[in-house]
N, C-alpha and C. Protein backbone atom coordinates (compact mmCIF):
# COMPACT_ATOMS: atom_id res chain seq x y z
N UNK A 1 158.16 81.16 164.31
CA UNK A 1 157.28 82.28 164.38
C UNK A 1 157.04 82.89 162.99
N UNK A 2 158.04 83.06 161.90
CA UNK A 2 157.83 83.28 160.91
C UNK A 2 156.86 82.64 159.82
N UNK A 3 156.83 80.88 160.34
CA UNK A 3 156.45 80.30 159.02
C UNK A 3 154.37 80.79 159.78
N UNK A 4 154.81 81.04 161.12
CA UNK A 4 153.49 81.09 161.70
C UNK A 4 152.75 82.48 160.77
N UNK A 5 153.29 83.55 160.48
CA UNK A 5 152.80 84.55 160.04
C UNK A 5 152.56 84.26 159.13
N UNK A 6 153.48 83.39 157.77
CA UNK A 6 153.57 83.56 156.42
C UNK A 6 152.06 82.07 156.28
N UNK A 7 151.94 81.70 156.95
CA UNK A 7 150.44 80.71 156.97
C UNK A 7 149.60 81.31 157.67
N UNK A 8 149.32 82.38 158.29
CA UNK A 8 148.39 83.01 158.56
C UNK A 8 148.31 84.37 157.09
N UNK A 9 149.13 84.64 156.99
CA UNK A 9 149.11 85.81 155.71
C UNK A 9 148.40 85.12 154.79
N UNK A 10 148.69 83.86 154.54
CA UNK A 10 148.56 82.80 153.23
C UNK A 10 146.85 82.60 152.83
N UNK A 11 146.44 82.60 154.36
CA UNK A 11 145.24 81.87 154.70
C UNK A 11 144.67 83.41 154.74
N UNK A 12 144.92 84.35 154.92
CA UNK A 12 144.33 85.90 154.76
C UNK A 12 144.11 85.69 153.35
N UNK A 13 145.34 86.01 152.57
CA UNK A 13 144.75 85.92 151.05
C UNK A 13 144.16 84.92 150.84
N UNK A 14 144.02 83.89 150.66
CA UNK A 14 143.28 82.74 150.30
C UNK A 14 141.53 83.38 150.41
N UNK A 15 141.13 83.47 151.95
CA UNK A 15 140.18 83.98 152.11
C UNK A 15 139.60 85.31 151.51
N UNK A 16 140.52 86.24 151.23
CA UNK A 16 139.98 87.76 150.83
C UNK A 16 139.66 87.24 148.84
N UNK A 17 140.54 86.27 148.71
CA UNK A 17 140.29 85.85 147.25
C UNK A 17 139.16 84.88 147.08
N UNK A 18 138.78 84.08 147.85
CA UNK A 18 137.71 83.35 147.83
C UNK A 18 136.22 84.54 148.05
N UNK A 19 136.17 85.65 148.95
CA UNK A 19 135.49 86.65 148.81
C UNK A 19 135.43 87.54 147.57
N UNK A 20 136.42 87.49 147.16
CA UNK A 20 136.00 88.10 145.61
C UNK A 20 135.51 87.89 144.79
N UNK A 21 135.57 86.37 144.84
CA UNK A 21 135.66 85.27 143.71
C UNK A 21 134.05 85.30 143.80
N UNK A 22 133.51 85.32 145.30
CA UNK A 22 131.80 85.04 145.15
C UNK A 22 131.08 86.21 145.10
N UNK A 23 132.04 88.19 145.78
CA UNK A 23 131.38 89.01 145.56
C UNK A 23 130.98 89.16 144.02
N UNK A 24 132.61 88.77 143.02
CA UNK A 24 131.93 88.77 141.51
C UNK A 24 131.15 88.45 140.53
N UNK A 25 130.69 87.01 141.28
CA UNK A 25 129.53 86.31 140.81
C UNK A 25 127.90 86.89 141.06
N UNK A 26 127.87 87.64 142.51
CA UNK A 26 127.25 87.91 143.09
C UNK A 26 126.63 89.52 142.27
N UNK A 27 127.36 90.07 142.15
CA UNK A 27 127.17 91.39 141.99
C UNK A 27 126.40 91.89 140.38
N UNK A 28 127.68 90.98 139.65
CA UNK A 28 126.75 91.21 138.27
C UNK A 28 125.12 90.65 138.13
N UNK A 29 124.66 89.87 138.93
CA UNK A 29 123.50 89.49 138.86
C UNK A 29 122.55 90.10 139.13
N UNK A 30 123.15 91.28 140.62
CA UNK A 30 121.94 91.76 141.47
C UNK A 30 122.24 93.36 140.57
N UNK A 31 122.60 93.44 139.46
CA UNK A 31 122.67 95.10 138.85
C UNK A 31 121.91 94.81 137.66
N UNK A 32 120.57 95.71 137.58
CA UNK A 32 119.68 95.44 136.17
C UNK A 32 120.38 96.58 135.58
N UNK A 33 121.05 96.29 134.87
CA UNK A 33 121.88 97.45 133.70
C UNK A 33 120.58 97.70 132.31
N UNK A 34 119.90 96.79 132.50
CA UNK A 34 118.92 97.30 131.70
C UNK A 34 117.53 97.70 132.05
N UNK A 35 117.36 98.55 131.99
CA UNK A 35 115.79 99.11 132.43
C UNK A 35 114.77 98.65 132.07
N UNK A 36 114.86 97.51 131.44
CA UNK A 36 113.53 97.25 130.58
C UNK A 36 112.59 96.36 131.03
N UNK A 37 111.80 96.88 131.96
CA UNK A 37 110.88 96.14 132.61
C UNK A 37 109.92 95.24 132.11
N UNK A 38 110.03 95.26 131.16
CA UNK A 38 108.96 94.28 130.21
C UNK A 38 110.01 93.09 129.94
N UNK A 39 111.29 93.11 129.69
CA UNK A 39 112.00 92.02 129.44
C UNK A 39 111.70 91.24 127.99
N UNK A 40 112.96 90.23 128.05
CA UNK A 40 112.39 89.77 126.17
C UNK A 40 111.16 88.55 126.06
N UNK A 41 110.50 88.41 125.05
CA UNK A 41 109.45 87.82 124.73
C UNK A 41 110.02 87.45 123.29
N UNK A 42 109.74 85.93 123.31
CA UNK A 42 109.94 84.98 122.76
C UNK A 42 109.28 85.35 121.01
N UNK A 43 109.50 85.57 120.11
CA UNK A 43 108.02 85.42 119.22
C UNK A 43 107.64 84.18 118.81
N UNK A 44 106.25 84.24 118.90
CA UNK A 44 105.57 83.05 118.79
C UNK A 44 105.07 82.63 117.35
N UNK A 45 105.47 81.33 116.93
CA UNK A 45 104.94 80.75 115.94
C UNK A 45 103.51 80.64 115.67
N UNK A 46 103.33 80.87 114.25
CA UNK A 46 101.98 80.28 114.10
C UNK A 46 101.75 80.19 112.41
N UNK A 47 100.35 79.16 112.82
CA UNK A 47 100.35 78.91 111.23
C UNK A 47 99.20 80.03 110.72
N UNK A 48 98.17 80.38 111.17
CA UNK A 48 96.88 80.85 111.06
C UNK A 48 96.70 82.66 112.06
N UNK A 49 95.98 83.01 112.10
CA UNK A 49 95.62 84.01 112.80
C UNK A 49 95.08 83.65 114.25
N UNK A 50 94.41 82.83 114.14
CA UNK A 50 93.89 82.57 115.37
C UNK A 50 95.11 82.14 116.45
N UNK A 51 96.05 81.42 115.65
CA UNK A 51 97.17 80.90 116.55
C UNK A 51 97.33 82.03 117.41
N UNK A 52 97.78 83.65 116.95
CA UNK A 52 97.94 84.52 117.60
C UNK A 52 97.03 85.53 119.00
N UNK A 53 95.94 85.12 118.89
CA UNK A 53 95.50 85.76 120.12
C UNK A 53 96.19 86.19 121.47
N UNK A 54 95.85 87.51 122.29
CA UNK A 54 96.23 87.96 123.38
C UNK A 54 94.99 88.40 124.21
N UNK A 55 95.13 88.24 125.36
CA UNK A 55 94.17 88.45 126.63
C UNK A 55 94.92 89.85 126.90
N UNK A 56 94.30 91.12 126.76
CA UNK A 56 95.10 92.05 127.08
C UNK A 56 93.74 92.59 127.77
N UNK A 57 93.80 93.16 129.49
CA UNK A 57 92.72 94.00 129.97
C UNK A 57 91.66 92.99 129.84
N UNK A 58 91.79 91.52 130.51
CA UNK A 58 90.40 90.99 130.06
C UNK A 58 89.90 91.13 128.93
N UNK A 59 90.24 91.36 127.90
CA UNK A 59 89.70 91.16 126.54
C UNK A 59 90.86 90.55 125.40
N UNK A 60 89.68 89.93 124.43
CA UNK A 60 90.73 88.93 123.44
C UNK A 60 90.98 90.38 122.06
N UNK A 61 92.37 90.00 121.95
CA UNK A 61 92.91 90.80 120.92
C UNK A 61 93.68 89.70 119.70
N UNK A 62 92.97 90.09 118.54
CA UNK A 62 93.03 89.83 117.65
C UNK A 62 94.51 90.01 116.82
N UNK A 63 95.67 89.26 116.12
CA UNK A 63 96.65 89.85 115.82
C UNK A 63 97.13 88.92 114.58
N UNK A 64 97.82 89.25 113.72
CA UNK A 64 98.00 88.88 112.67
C UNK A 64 99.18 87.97 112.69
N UNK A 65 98.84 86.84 111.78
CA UNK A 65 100.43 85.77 111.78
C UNK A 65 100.73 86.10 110.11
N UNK A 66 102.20 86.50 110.43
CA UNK A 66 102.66 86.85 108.93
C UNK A 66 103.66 86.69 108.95
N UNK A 67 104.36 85.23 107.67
CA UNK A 67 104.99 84.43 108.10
C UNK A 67 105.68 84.00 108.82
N UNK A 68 104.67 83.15 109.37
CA UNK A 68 104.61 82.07 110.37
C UNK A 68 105.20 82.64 111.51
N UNK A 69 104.97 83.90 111.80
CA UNK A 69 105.00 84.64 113.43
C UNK A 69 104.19 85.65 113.69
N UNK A 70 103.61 85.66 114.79
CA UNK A 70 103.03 87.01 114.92
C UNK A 70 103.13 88.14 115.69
N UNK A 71 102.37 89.14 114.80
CA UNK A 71 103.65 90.18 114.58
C UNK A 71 103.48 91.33 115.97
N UNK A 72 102.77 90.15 116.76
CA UNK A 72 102.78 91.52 118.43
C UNK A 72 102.80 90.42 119.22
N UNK A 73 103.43 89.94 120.32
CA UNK A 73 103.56 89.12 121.02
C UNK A 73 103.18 89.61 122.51
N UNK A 74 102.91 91.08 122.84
CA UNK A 74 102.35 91.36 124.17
C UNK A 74 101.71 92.22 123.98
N UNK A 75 100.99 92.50 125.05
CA UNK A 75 100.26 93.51 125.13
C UNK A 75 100.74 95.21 125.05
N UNK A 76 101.93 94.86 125.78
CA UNK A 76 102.47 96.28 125.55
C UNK A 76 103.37 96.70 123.88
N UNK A 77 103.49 95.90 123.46
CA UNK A 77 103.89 95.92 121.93
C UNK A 77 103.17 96.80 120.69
N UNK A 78 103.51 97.29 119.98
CA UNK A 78 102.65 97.58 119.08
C UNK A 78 102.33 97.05 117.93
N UNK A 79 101.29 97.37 117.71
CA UNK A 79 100.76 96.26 116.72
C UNK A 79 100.29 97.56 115.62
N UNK A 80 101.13 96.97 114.26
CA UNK A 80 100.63 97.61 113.36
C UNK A 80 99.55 97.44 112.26
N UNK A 81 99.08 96.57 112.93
CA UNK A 81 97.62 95.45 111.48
C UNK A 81 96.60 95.23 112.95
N UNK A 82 95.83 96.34 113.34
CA UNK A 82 95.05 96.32 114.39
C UNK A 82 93.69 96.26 113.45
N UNK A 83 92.82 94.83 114.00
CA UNK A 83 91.83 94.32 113.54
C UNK A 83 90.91 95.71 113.49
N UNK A 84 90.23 95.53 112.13
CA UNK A 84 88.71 96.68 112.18
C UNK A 84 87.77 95.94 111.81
N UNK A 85 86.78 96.02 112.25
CA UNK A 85 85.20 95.34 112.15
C UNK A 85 84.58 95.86 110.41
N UNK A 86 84.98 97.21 110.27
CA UNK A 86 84.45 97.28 108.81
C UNK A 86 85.98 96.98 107.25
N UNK A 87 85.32 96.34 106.97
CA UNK A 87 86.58 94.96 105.98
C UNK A 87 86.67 96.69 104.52
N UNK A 88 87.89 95.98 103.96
CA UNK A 88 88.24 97.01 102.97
C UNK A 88 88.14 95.88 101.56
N UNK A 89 87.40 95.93 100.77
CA UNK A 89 87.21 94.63 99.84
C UNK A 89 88.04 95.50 98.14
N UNK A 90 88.48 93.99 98.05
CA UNK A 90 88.58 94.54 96.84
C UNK A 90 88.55 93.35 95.55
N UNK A 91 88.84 93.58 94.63
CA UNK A 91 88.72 92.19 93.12
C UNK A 91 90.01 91.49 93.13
N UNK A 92 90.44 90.14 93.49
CA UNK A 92 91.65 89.63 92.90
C UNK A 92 91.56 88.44 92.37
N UNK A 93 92.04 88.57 90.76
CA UNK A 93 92.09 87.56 89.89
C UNK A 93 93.55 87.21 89.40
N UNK A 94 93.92 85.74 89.93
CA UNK A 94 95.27 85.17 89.52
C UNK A 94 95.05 84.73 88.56
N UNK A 95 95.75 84.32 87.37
CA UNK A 95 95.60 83.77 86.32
C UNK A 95 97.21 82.77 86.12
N UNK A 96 97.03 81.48 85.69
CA UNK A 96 98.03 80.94 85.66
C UNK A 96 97.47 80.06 84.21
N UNK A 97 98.62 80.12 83.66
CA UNK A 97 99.13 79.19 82.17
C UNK A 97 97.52 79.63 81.67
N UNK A 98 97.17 80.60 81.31
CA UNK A 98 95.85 81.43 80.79
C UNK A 98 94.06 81.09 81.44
N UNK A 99 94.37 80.01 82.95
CA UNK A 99 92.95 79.65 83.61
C UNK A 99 93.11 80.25 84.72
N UNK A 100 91.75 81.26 85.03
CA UNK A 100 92.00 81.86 86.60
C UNK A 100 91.79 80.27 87.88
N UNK A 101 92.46 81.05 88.77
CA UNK A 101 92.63 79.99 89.72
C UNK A 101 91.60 80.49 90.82
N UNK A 102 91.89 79.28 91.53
CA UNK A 102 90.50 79.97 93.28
C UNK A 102 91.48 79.89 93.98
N UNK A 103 91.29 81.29 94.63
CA UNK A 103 91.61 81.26 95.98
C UNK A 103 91.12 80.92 97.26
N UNK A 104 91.34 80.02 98.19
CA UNK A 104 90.61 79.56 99.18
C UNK A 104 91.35 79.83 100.32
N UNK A 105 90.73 80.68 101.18
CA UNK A 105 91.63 80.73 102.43
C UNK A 105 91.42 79.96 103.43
N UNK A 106 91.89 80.29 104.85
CA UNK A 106 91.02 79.57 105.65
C UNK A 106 90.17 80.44 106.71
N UNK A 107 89.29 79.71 107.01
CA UNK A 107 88.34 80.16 108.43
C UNK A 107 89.35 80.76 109.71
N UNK A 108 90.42 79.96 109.87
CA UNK A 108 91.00 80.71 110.65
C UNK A 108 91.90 81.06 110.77
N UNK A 109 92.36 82.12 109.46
CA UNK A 109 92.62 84.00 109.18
C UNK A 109 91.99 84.47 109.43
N UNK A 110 91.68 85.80 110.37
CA UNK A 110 90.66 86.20 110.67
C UNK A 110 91.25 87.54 109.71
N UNK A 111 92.56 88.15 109.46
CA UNK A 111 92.51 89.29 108.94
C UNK A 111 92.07 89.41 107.23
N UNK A 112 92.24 87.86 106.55
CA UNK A 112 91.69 88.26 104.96
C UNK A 112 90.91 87.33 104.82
N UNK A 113 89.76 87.54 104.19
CA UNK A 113 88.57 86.56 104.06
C UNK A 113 88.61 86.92 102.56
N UNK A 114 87.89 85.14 101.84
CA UNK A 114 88.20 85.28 100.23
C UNK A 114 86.91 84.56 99.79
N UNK A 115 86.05 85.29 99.13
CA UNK A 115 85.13 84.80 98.71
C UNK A 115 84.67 84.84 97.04
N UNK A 116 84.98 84.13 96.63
CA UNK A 116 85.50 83.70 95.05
C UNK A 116 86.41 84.83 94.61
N UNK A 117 86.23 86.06 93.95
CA UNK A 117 87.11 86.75 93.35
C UNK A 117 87.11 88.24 94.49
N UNK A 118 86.05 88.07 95.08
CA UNK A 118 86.48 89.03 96.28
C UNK A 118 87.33 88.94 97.56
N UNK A 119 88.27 89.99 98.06
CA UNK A 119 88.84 89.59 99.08
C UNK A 119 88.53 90.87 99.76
N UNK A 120 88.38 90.31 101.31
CA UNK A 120 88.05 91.71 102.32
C UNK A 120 89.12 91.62 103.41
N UNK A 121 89.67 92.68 103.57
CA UNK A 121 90.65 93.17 104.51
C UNK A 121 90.37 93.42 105.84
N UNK A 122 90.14 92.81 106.97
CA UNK A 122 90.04 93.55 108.16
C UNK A 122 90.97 94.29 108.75
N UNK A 123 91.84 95.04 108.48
CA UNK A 123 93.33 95.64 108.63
C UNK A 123 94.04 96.55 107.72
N UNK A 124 93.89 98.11 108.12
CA UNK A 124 94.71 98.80 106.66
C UNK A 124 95.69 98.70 106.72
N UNK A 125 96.57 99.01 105.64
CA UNK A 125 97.75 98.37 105.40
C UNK A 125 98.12 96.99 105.28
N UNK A 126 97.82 96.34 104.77
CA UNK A 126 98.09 94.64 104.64
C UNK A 126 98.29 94.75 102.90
N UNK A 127 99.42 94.36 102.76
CA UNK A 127 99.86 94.29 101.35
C UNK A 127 99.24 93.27 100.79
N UNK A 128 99.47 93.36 99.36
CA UNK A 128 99.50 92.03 98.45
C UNK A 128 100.20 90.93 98.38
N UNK A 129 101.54 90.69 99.64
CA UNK A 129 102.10 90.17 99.69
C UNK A 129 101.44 89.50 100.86
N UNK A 130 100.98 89.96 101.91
CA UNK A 130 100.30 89.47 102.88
C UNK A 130 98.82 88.57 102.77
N UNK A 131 98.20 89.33 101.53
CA UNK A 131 97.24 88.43 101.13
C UNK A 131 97.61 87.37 100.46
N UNK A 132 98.12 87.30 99.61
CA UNK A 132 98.88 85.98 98.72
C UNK A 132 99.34 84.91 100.00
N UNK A 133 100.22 85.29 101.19
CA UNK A 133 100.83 84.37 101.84
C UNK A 133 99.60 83.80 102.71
N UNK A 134 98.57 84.35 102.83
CA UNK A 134 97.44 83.26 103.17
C UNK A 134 96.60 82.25 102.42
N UNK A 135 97.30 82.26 101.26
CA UNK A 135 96.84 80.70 100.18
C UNK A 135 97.89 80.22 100.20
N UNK A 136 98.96 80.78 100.33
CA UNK A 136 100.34 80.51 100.00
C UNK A 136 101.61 80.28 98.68
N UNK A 137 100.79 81.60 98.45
CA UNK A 137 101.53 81.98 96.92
C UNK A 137 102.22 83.30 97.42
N UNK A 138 103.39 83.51 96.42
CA UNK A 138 104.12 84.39 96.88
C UNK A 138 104.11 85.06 94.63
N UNK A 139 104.69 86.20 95.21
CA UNK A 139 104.97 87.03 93.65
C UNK A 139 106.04 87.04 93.11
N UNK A 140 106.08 86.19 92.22
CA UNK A 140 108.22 86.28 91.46
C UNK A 140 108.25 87.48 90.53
N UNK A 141 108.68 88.43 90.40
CA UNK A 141 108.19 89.34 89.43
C UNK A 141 108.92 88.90 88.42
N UNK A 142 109.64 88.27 88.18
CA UNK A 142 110.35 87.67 86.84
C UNK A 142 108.84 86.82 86.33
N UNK A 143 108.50 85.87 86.67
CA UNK A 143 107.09 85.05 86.19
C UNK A 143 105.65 85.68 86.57
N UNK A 144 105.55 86.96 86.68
CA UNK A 144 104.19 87.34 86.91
C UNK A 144 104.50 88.99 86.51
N UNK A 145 102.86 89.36 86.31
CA UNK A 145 102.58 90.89 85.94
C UNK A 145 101.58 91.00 87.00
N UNK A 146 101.36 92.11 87.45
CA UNK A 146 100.44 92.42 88.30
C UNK A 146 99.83 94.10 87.63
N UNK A 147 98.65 93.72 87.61
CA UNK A 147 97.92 94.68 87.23
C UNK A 147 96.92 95.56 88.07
N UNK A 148 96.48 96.97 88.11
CA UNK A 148 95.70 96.88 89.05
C UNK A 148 95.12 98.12 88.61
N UNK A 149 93.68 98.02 88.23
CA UNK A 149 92.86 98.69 87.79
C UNK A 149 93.58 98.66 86.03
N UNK A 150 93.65 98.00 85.86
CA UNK A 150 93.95 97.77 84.25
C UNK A 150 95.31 98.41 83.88
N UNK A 151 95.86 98.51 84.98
CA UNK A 151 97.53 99.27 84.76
C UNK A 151 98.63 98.76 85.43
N UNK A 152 99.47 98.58 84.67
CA UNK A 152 100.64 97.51 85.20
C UNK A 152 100.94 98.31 86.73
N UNK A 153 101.36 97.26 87.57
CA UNK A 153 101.80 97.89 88.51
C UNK A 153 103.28 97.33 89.35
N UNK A 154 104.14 97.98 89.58
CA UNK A 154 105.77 97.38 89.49
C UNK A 154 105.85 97.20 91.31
N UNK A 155 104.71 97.56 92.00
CA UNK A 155 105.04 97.35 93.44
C UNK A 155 105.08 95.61 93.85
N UNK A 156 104.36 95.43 93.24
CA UNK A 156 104.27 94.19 93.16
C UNK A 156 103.99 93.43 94.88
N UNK A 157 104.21 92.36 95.42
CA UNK A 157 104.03 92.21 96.69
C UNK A 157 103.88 93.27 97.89
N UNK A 158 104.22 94.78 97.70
CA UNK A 158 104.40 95.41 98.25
C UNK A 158 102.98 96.59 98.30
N UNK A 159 102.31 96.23 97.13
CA UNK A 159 101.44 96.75 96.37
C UNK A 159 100.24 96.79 97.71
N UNK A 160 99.52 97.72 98.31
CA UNK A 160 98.67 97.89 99.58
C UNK A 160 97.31 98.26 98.55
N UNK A 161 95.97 97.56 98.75
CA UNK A 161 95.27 97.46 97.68
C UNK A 161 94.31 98.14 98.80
N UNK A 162 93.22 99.17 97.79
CA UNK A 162 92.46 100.44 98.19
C UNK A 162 91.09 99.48 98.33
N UNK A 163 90.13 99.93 98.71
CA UNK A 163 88.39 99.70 98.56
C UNK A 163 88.41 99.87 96.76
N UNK A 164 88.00 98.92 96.30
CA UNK A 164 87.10 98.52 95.02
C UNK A 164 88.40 98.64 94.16
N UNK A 165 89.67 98.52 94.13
CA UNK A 165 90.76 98.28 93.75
C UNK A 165 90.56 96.51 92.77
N UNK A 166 90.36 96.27 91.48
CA UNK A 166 90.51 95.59 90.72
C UNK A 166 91.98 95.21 90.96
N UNK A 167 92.96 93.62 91.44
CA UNK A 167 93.76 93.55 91.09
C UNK A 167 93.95 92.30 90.06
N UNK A 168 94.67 92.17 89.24
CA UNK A 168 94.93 91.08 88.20
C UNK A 168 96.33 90.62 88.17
N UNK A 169 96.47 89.46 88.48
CA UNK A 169 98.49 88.39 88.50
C UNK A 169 97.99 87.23 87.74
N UNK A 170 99.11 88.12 86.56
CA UNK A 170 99.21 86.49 85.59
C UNK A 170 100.26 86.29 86.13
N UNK A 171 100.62 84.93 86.13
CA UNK A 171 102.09 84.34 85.97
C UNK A 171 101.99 83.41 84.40
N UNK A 172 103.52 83.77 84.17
CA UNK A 172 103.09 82.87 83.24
C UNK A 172 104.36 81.81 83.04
């Protein structure tokens, strides 16, 4: 009669532990400890601007790839380089080993367009660093001066260039 209890006791715990074992699996799954109904989003690669497009509200939204991701991946995100229809232009002349160079961008950047020594901005705030990385030059300030409006300027990549803003980068 005894061993009868101590294998029924046995088989009690066994069972109340096998119930735990699946309430614990169970439970952490069904508790959203995080509120965040939007959940995570991947960021997406790209080489160009166009790579980046969003369908937000039935309409296409325009968004910037800066290096090689772009920099709003949903709709509910914010986007700080929100496309404008009227462009902010300004003068940029690179100069290397004393011959200016061309800049050629491509067709599909939609935020900097380069047309020989002019460049137009569809986006305020877009640095000099952002324009450069769409030819794909970057600024060493050890091998380059950057000038802008005929005055040295130490921001260098960081440098956010105005309407009719002359800029000049030798490297040398």
């Amino acid at each position: 009669m005894r061993k009868k209890k101590e294998k029924l006791f046995s088989k009690i715990i066994i069972v109340l532990f096998l119930i735990m074992i699946a309430v614990g699996f169970m439970i952490p799954g069904s508790i959203d400890s995080n509120n965040d109904s939007q959940g995570y989003v991947e960021p997406r690669i790209c080489q160009v601007d166009v790579d980046c497009y969003l369908i937000c509200e039935d309409k296409p939204v325009k968004v910037l790839c800066s290096q090689n991701l772009c920099v709003q991946n949903t709709c509910e995100e914010g986007n700080y380089y929100s496309f404008n229809d009227n462009p902010l232009s300004f003068e940029l002349v690179v100069e290397g080993n004393g011959t200016s160079l061309d800049l050629i961008g491509k067709d599909e950047d939609l935020f900097v367009k380069f047309s020989g020594n002019q460049v137009s901005l569809y986006s305020s705030g877009l640095s000099l660093g952002h324009v450069l990385e769409k030819v794909g030059m970057k600024i060493d300030s050890e091998f380059s001066m950057v000038y802008v409006n005929n005055e040295q300027n130490y921001a260098y990549s960081e440098f956010v260039p105005k309407e009719g803003d002359s800029v000049k980068i030798v490297y040398e």
